[in-house]
C-alpha atoms as a PDB file:
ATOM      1  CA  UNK A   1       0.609 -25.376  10.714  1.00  0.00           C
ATOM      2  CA  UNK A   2      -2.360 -23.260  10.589  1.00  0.00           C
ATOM      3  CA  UNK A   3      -2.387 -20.695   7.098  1.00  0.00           C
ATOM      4  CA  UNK A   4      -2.034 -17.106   7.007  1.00  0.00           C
ATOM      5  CA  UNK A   5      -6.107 -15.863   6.553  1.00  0.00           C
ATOM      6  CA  UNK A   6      -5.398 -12.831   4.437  1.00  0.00           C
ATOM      7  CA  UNK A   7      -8.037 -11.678   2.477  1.00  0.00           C
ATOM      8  CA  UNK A   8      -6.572  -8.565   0.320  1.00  0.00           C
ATOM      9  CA  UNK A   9      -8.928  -5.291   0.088  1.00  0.00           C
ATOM     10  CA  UNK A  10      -6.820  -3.251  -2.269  1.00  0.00           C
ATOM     11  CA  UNK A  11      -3.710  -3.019  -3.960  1.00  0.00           C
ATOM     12  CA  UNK A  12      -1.547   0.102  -4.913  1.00  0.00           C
ATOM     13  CA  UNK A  13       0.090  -1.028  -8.036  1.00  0.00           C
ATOM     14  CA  UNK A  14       1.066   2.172  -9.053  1.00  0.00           C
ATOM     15  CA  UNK A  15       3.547   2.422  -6.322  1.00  0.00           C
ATOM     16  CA  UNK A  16       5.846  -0.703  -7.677  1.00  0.00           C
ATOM     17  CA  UNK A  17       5.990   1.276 -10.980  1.00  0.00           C
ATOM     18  CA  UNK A  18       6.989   4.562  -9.168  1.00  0.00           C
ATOM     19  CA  UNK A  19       9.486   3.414  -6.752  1.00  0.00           C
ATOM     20  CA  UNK A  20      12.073   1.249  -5.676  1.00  0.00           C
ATOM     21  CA  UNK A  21      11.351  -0.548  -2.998  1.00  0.00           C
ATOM     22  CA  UNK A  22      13.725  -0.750   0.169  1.00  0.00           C
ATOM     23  CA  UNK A  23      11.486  -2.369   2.530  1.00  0.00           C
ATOM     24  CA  UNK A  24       8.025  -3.451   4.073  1.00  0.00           C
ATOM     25  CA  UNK A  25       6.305  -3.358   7.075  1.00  0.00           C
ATOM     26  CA  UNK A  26       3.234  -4.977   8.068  1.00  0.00           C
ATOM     27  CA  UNK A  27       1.236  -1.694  10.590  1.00  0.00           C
ATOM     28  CA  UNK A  28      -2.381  -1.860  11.581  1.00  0.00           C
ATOM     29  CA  UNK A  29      -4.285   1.175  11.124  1.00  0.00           C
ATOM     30  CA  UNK A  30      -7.249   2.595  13.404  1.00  0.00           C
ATOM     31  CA  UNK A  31     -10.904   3.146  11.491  1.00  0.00           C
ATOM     32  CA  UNK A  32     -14.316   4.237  12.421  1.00  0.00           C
ATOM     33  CA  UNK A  33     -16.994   1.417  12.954  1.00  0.00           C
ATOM     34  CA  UNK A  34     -18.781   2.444   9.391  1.00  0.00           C
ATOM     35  CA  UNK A  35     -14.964   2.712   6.918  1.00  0.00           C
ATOM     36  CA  UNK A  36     -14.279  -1.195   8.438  1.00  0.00           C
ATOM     37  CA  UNK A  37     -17.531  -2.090   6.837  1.00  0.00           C
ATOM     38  CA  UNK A  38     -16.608  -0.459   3.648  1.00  0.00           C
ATOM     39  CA  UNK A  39     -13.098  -1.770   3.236  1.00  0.00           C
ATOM     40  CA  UNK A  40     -14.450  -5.851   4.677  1.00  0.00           C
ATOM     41  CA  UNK A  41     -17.320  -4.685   1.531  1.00  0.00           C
ATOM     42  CA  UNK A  42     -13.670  -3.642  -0.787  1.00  0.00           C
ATOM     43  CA  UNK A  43     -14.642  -0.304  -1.385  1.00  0.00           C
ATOM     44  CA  UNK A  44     -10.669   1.215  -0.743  1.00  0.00           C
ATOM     45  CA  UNK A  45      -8.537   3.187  -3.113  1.00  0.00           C
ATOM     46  CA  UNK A  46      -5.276   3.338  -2.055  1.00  0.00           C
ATOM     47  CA  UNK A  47      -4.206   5.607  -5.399  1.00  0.00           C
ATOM     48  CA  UNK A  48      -1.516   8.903  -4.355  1.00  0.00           C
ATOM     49  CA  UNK A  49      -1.678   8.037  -0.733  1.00  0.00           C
ATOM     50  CA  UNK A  50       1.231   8.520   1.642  1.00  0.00           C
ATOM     51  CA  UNK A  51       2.866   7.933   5.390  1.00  0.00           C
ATOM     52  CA  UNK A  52       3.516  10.671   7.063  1.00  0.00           C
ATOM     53  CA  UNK A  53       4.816  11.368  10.836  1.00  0.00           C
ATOM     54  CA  UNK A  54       3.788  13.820  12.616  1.00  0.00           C
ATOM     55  CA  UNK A  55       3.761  14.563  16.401  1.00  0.00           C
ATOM     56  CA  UNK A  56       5.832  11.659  16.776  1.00  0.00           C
ATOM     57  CA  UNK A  57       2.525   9.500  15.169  1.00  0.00           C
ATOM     58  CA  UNK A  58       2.226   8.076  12.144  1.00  0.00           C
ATOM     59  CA  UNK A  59      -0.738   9.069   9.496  1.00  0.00           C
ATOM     60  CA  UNK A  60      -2.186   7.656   6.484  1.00  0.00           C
ATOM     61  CA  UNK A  61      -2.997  10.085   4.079  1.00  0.00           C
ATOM     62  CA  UNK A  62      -4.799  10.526   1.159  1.00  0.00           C
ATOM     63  CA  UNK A  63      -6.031   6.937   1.421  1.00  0.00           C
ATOM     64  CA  UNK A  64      -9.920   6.844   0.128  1.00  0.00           C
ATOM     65  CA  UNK A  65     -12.400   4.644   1.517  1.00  0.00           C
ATOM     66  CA  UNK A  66     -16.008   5.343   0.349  1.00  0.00           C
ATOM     67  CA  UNK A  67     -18.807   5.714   2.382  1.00  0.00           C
ATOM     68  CA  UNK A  68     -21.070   2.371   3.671  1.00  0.00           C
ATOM     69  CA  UNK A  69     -24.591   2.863   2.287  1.00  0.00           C
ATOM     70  CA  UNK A  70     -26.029   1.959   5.640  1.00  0.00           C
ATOM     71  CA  UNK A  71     -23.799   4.237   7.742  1.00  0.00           C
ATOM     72  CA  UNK A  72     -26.133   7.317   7.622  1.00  0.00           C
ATOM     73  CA  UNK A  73     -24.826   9.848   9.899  1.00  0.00           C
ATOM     74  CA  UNK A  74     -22.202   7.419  11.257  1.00  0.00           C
ATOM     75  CA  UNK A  75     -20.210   7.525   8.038  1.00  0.00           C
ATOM     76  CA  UNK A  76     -17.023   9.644   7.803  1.00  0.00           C
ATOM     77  CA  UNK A  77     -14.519  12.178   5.942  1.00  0.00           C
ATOM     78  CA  UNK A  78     -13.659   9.472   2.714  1.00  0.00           C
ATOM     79  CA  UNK A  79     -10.084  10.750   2.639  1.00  0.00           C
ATOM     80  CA  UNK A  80      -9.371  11.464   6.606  1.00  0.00           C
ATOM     81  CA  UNK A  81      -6.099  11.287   7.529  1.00  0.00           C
ATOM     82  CA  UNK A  82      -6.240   7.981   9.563  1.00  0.00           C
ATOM     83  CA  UNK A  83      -3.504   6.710  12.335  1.00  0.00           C
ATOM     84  CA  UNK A  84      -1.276   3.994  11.636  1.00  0.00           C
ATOM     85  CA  UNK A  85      -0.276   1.603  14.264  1.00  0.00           C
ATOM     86  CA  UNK A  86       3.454   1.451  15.202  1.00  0.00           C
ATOM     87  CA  UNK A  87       5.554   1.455  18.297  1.00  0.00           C
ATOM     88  CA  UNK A  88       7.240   4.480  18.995  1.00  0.00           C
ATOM     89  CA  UNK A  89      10.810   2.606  17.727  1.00  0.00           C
ATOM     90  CA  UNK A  90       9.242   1.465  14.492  1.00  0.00           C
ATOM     91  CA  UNK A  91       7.910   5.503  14.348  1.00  0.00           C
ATOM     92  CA  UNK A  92      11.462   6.810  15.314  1.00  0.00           C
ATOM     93  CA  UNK A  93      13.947   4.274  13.206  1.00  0.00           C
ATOM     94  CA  UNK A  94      11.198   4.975   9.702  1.00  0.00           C
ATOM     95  CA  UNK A  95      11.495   9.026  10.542  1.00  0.00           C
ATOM     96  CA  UNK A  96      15.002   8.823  10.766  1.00  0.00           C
ATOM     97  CA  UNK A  97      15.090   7.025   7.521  1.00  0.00           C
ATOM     98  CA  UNK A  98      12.880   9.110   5.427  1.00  0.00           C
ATOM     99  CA  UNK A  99      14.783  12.031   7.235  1.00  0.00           C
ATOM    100  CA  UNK A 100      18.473  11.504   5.942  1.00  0.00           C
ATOM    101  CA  UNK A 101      17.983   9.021   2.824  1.00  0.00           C
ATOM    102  CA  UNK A 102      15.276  11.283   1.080  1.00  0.00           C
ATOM    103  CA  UNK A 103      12.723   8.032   1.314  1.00  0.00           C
ATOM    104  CA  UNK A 104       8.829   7.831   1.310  1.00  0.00           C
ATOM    105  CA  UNK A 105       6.699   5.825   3.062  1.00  0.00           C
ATOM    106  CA  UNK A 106       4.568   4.489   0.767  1.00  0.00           C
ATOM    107  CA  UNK A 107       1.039   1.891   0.664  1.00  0.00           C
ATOM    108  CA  UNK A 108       1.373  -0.976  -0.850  1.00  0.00           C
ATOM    109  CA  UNK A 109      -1.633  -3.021   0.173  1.00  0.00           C
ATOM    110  CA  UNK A 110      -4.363  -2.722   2.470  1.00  0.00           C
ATOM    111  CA  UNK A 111      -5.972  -6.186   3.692  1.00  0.00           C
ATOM    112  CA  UNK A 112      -7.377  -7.925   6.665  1.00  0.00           C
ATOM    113  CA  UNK A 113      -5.478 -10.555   8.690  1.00  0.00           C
ATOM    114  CA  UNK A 114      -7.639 -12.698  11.421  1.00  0.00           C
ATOM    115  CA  UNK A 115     -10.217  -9.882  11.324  1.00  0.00           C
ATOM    116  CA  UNK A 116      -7.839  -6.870  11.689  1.00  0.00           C
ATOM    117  CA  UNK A 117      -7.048  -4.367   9.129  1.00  0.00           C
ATOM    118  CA  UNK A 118      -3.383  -4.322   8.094  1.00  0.00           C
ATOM    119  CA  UNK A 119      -1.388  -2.038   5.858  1.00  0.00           C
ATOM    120  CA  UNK A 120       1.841  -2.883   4.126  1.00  0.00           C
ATOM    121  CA  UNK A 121       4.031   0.216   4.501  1.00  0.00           C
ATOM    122  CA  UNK A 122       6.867   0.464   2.209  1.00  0.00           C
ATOM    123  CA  UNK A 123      10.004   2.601   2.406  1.00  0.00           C
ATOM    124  CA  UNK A 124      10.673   3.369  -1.021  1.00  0.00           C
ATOM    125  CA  UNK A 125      12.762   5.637  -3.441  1.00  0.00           C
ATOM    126  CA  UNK A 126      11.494   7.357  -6.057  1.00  0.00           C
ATOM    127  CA  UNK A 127      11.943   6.436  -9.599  1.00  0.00           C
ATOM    128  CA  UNK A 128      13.117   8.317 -12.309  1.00  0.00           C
ATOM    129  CA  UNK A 129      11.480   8.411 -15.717  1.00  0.00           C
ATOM    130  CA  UNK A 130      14.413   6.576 -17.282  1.00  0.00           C
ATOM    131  CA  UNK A 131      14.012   4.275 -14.173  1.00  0.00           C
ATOM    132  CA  UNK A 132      10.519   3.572 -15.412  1.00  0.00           C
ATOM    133  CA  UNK A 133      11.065   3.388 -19.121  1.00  0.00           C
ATOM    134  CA  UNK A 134      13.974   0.233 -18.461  1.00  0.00           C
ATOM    135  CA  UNK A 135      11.736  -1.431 -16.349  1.00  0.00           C
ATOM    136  CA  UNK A 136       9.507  -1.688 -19.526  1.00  0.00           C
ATOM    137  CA  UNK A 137      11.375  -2.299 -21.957  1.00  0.00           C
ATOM    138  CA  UNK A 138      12.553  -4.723 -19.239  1.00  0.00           C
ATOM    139  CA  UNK A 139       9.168  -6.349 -18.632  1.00  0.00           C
ATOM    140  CA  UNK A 140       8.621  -6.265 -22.746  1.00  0.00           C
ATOM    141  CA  UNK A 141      11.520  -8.518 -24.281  1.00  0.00           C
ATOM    142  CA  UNK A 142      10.738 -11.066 -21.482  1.00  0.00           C
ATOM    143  CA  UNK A 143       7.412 -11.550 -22.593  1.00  0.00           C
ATOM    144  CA  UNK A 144       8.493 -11.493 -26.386  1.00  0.00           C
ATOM    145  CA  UNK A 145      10.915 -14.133 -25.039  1.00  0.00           C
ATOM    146  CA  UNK A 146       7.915 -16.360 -22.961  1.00  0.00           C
ATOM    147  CA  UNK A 147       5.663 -15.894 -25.869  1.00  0.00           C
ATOM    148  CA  UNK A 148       8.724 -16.898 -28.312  1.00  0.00           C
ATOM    149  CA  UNK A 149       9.457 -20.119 -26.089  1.00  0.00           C
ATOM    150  CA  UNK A 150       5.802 -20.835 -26.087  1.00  0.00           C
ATOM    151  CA  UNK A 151       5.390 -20.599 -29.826  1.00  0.00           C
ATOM    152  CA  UNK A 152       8.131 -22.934 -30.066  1.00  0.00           C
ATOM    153  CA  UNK A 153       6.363 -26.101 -28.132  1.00  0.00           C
ATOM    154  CA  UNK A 154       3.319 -26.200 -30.258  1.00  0.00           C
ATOM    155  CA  UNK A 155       4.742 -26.953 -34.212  1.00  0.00           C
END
């Protein structure tokens, strides 16, 4: 069985701090000829950027992919709004979603998969600061308890 090729551009990070995640999707997204360049060269910043429908298509917003030094007057807007590729179910069944449960469609990762660009999409919920501040304190007393466990093996 042949193995996934998935070589990751960039990561949103943030977003797994700031919500709780429902579920993913795996969309393609249309670029210029000069932002493919840039993202196969990992210049991407996926940091505040958001899924958005609108004329029953769905957008990427906010989504920052710099310039290619060689793309002259072929380069692009950095932070165009840029379409993401779903059929018009997918669109439908995600804007009914964010519609009544209050969700977001958020970016998780942006990454190329046998030479096409792919976004994970996530439907999340927003976290609250308490929300964030357990997930800490969380993510802090297992560590202290690793780090405990592993002081233990060496004496």
């Amino acid at each position: 069985m042949a193995e996934k090729q998935i070589k990751i551009v960039t990561e949103n990070r943030k977003a797994r701090h700031d919500y709780f995640i429902e579920e993913t999707y795996e969309v393609g997204i249309a670029l210029k000829g000069t932002e493919v360049k840039s993202l196969r060269a990992g210049r991407a910043n996926l940091k505040d950027s958001y899924a958005q429908v609108q004329n029953g298509e769905m957008f990427l917003f906010n989504m920052h992919i710099s310039p290619y030094e060689q793309g002259n007057r072929f380069n692009v807007d950095p932070v165009r709004p840029r379409k993401l590729l779903l059929h018009k179910k997918e669109i439908n069944s995600l804007f009914g979603k964010v519609m009544q449960q209050g969700l977001t469609l958020v970016p998780l990762k942006v990454y190329f998969q046998k030479g096409r660009a792919k976004v994970e999409l996530a439907l999340a919920r927003g976290k609250k600061v308490y929300d964030k501040r357990s997930a800490l304190a969380e993510r802090d007393a297992k560590r202290e308890v690793e780090r405990a466990l592993r002081g233990k093996d060496r004496y």
